[in-house]
N, C-alpha and C. Protein backbone atom coordinates (compact mmCIF):
# COMPACT_ATOMS: atom_id res chain seq x y z
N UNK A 1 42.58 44.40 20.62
CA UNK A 1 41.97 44.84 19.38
C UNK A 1 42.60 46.17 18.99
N UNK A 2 43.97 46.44 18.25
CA UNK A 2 44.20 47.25 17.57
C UNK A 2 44.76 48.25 18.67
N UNK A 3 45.39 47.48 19.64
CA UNK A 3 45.52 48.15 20.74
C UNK A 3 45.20 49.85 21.50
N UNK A 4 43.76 49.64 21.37
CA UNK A 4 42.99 50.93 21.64
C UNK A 4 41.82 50.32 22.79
N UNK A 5 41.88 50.91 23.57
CA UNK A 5 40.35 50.97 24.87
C UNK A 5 39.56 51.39 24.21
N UNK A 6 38.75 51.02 23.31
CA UNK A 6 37.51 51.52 22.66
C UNK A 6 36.20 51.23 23.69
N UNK A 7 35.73 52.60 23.91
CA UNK A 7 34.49 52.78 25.11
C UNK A 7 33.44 51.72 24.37
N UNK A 8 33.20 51.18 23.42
CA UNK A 8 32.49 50.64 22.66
C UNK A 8 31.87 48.51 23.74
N UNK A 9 33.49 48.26 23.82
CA UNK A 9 33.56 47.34 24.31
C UNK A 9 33.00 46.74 25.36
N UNK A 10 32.20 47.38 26.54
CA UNK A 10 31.42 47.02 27.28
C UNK A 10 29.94 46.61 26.52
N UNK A 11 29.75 47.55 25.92
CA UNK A 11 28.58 47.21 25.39
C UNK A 11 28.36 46.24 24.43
N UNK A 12 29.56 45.53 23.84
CA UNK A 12 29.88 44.59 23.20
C UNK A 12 29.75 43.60 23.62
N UNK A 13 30.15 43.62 25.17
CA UNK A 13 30.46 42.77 25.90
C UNK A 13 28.98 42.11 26.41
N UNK A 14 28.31 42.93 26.44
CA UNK A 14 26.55 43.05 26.95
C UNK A 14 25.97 42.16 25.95
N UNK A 15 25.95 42.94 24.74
CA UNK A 15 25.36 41.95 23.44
C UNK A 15 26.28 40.71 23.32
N UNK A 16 27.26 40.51 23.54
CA UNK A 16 27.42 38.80 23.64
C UNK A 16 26.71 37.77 24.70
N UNK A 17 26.51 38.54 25.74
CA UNK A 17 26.12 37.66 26.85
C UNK A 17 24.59 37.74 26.86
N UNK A 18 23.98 38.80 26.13
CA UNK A 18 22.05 39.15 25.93
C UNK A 18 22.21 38.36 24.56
N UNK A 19 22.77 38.05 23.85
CA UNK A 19 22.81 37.10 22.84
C UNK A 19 22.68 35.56 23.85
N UNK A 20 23.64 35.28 24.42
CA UNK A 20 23.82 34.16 24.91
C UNK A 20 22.06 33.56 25.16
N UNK A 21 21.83 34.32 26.24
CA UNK A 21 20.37 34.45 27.18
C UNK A 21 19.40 34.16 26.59
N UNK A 22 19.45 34.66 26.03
CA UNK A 22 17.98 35.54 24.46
C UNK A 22 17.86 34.10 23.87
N UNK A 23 19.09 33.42 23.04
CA UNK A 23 18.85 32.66 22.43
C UNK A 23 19.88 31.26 22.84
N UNK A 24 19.58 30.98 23.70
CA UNK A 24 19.93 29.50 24.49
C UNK A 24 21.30 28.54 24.27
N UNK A 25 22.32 29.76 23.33
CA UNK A 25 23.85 29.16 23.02
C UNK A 25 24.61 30.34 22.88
N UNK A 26 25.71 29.65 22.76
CA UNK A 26 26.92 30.91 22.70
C UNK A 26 26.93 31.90 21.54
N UNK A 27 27.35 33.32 21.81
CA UNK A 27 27.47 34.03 20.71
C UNK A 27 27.85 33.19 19.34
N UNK A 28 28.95 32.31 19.62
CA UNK A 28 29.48 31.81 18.54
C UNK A 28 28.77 30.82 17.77
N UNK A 29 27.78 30.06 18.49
CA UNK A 29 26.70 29.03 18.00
C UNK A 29 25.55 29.73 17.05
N UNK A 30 25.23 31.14 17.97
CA UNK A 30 24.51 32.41 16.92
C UNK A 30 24.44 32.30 15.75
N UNK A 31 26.38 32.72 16.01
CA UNK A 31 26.18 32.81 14.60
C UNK A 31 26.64 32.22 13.48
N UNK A 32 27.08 31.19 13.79
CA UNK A 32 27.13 29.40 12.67
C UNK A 32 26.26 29.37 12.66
N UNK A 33 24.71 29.15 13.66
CA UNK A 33 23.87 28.97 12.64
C UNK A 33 23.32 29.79 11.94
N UNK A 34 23.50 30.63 11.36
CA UNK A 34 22.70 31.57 10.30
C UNK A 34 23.95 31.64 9.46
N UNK A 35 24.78 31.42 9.37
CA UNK A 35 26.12 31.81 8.72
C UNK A 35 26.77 30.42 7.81
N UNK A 36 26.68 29.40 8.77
CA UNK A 36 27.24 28.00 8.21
C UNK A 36 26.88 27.40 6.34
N UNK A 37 25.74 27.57 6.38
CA UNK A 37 25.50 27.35 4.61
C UNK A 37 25.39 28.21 3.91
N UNK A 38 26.01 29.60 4.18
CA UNK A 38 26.00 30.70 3.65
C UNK A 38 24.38 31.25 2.73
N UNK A 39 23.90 31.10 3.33
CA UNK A 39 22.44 31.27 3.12
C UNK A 39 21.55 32.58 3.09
N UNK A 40 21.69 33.48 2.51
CA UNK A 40 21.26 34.65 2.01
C UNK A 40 20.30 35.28 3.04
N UNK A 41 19.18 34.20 2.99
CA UNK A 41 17.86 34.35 3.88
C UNK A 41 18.05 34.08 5.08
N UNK A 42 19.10 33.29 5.44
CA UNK A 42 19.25 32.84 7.55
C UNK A 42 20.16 34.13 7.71
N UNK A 43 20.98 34.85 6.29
CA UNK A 43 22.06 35.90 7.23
C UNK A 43 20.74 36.89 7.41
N UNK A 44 20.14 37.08 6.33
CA UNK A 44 19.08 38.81 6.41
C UNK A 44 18.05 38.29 7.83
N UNK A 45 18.37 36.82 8.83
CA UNK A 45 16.79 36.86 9.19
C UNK A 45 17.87 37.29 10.51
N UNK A 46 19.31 36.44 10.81
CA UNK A 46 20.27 36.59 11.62
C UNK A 46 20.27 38.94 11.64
N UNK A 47 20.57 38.57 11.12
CA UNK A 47 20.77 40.46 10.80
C UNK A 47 19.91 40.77 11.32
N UNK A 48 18.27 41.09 10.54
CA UNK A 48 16.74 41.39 11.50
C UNK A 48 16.91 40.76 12.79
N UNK A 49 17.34 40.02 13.36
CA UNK A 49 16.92 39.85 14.88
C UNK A 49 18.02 40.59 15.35
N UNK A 50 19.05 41.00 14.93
CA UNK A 50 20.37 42.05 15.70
C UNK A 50 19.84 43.21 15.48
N UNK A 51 18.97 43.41 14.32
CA UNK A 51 18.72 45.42 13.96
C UNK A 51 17.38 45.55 15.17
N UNK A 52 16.67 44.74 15.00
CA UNK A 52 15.39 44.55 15.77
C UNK A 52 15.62 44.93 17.13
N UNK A 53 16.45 43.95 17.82
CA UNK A 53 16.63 43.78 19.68
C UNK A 53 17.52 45.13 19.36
N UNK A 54 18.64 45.66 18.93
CA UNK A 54 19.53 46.18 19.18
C UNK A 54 20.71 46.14 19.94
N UNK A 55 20.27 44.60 20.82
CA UNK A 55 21.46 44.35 21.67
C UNK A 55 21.86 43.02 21.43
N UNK A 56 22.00 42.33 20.23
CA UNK A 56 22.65 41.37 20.23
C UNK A 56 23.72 41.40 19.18
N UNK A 57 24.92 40.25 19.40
CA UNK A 57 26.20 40.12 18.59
C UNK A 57 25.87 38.93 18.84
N UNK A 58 26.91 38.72 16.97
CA UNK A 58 26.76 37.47 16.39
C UNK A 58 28.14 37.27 16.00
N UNK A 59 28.91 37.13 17.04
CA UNK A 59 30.86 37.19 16.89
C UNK A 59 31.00 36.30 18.39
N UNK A 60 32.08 35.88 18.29
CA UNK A 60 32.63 35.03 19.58
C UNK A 60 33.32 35.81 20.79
N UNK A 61 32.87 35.64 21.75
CA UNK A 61 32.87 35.93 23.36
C UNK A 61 31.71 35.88 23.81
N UNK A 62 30.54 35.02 23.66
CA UNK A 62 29.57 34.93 24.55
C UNK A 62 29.65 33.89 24.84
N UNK A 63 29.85 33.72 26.52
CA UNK A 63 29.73 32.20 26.87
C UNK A 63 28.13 32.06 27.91
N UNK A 64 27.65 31.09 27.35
CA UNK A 64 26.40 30.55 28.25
C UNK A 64 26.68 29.47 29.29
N UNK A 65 26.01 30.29 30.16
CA UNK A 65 25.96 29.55 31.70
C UNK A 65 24.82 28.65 31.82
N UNK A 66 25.24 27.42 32.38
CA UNK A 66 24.12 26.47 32.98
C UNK A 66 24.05 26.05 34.45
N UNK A 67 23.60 25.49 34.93
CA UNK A 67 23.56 24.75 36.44
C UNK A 67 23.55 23.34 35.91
N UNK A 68 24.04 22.55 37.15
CA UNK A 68 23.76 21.08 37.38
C UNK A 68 22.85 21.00 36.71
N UNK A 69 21.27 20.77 37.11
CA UNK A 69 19.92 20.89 36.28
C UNK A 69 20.00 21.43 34.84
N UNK A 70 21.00 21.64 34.27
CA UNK A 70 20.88 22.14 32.83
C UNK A 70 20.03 23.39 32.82
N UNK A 71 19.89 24.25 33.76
CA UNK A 71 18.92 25.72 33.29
C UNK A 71 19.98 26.77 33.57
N UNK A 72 19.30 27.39 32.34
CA UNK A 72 20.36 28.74 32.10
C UNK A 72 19.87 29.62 33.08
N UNK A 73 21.17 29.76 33.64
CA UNK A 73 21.65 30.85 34.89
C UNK A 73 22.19 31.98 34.54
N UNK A 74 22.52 32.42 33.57
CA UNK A 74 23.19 33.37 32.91
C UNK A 74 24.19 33.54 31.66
N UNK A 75 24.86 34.44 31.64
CA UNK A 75 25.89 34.00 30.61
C UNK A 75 26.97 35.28 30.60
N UNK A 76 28.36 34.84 30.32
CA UNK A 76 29.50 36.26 30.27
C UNK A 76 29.84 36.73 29.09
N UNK A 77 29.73 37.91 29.09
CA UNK A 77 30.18 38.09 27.42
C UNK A 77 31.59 39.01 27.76
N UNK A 78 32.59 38.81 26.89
CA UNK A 78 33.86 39.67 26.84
C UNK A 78 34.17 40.05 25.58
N UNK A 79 34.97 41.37 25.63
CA UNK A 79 34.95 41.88 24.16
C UNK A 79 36.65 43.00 24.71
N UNK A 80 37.11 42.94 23.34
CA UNK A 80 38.46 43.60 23.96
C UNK A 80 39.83 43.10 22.79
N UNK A 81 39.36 41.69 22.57
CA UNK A 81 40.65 40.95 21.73
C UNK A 81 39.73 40.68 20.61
N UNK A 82 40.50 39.25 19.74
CA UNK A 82 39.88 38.96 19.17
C UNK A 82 38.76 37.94 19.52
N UNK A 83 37.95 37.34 18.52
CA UNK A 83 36.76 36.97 19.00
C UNK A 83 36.88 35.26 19.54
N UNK A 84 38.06 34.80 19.18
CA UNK A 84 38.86 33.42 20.09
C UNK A 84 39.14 33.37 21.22
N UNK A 85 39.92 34.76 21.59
CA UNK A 85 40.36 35.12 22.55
C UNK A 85 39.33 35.43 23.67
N UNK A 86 38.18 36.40 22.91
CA UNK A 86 37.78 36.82 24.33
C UNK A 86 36.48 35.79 24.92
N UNK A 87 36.06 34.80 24.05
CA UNK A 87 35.50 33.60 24.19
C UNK A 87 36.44 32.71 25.15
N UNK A 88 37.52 32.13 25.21
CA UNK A 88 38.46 31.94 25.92
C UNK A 88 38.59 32.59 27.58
N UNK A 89 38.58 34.24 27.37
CA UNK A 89 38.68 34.20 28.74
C UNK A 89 37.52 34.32 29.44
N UNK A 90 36.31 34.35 28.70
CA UNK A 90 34.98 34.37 29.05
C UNK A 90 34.88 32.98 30.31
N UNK A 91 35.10 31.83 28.89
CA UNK A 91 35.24 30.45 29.53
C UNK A 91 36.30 29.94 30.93
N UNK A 92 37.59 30.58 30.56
CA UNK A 92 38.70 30.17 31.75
C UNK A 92 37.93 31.19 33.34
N UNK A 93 37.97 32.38 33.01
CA UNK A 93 37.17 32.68 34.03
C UNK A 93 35.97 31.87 34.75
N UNK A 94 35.16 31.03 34.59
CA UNK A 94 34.08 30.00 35.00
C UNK A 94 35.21 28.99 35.34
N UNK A 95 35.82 28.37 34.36
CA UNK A 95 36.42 26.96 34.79
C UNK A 95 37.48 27.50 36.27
N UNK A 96 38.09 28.59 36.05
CA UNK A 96 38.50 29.15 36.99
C UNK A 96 38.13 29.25 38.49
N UNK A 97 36.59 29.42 38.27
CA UNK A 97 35.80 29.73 39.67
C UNK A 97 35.59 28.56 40.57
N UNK A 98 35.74 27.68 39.81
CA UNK A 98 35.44 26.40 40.76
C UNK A 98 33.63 26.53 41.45
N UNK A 99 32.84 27.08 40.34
CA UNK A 99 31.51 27.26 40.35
C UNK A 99 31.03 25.99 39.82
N UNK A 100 29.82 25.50 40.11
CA UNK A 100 29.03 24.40 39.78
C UNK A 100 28.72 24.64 38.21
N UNK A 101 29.13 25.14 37.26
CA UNK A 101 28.45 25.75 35.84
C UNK A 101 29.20 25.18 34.67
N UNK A 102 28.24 24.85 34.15
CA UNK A 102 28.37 24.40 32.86
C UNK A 102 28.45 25.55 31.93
N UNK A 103 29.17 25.42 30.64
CA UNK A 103 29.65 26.07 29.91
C UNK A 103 28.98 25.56 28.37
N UNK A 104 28.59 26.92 27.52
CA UNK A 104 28.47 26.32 26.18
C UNK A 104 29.30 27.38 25.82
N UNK A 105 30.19 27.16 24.80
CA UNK A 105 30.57 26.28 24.88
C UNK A 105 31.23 25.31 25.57
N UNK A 106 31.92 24.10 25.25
CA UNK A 106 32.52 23.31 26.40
C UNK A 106 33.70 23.27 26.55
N UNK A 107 34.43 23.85 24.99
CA UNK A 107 35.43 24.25 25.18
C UNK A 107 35.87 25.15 23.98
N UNK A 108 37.33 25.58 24.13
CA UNK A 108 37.49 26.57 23.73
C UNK A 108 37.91 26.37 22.14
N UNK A 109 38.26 27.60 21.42
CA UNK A 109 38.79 27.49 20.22
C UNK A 109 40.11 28.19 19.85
N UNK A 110 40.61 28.83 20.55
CA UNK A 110 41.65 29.55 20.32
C UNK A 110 42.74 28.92 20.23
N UNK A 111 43.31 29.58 19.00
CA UNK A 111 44.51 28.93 19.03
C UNK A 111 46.01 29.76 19.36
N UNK A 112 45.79 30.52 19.93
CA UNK A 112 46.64 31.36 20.16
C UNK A 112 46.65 31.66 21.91
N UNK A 113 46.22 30.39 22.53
CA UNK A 113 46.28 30.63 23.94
C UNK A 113 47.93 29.26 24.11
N UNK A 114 48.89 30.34 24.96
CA UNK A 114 50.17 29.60 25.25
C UNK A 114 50.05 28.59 26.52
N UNK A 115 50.73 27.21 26.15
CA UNK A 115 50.36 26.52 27.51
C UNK A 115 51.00 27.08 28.81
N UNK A 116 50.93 26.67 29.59
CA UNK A 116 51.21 27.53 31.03
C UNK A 116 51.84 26.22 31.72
């Protein structure tokens, strides 16, 4: 992001993943739904629940964690790139671990990840 360490980014990183938690999908699910029909009243109600908690984001890098059993176990939020990107390494990190966890999302969106 603009290639600067902005001290900002942890805490970015926090509100993607207390987004995740809070509300039972990925940052990025957040915020399509209040955003998707461009809807005046879902952005101001989306907005009031971010001014309200103070710790949530409604941008992509929050990935939600599940178990086998489908119950949320947690969730990672990353912040640093753009909001494809850091959703991406949110996700490869889990698929990475060879952990029992399900992912929302299930997969990724970036299009700017090179094959390997």
């Amino acid at each position: 992001m603009d290639d600067v360490c902005h001290v900002a980014f942890p805490e970015f990183s926090y509100a993607k993943a207390y987004t995740c938690v809070t509300m039972g999908v990925s940052s990025r699910e957040f915020r399509d739904k209040y955003t998707a029909t461009n809807d005046n009243a879902k952005i101001g109600q989306m907005n009031s629940m971010m001014a309200i908690s103070g710790k949530m984001a409604a941008f992509p890098g929050g990935v939600l964690l599940r178990n086998e059993g489908n119950e949320i176990v947690g969730a990672i939020g990353v912040s640093g790139a753009a909001g494809d990107e850091d959703e991406y390494c949110a996700l490869n990190a889990v698929w990475e671990s060879d952990l029992p966890l399900q992912t929302q999302p299930k997969e990724h969106s970036c299009t700017t990840v090179k094959s390997m």
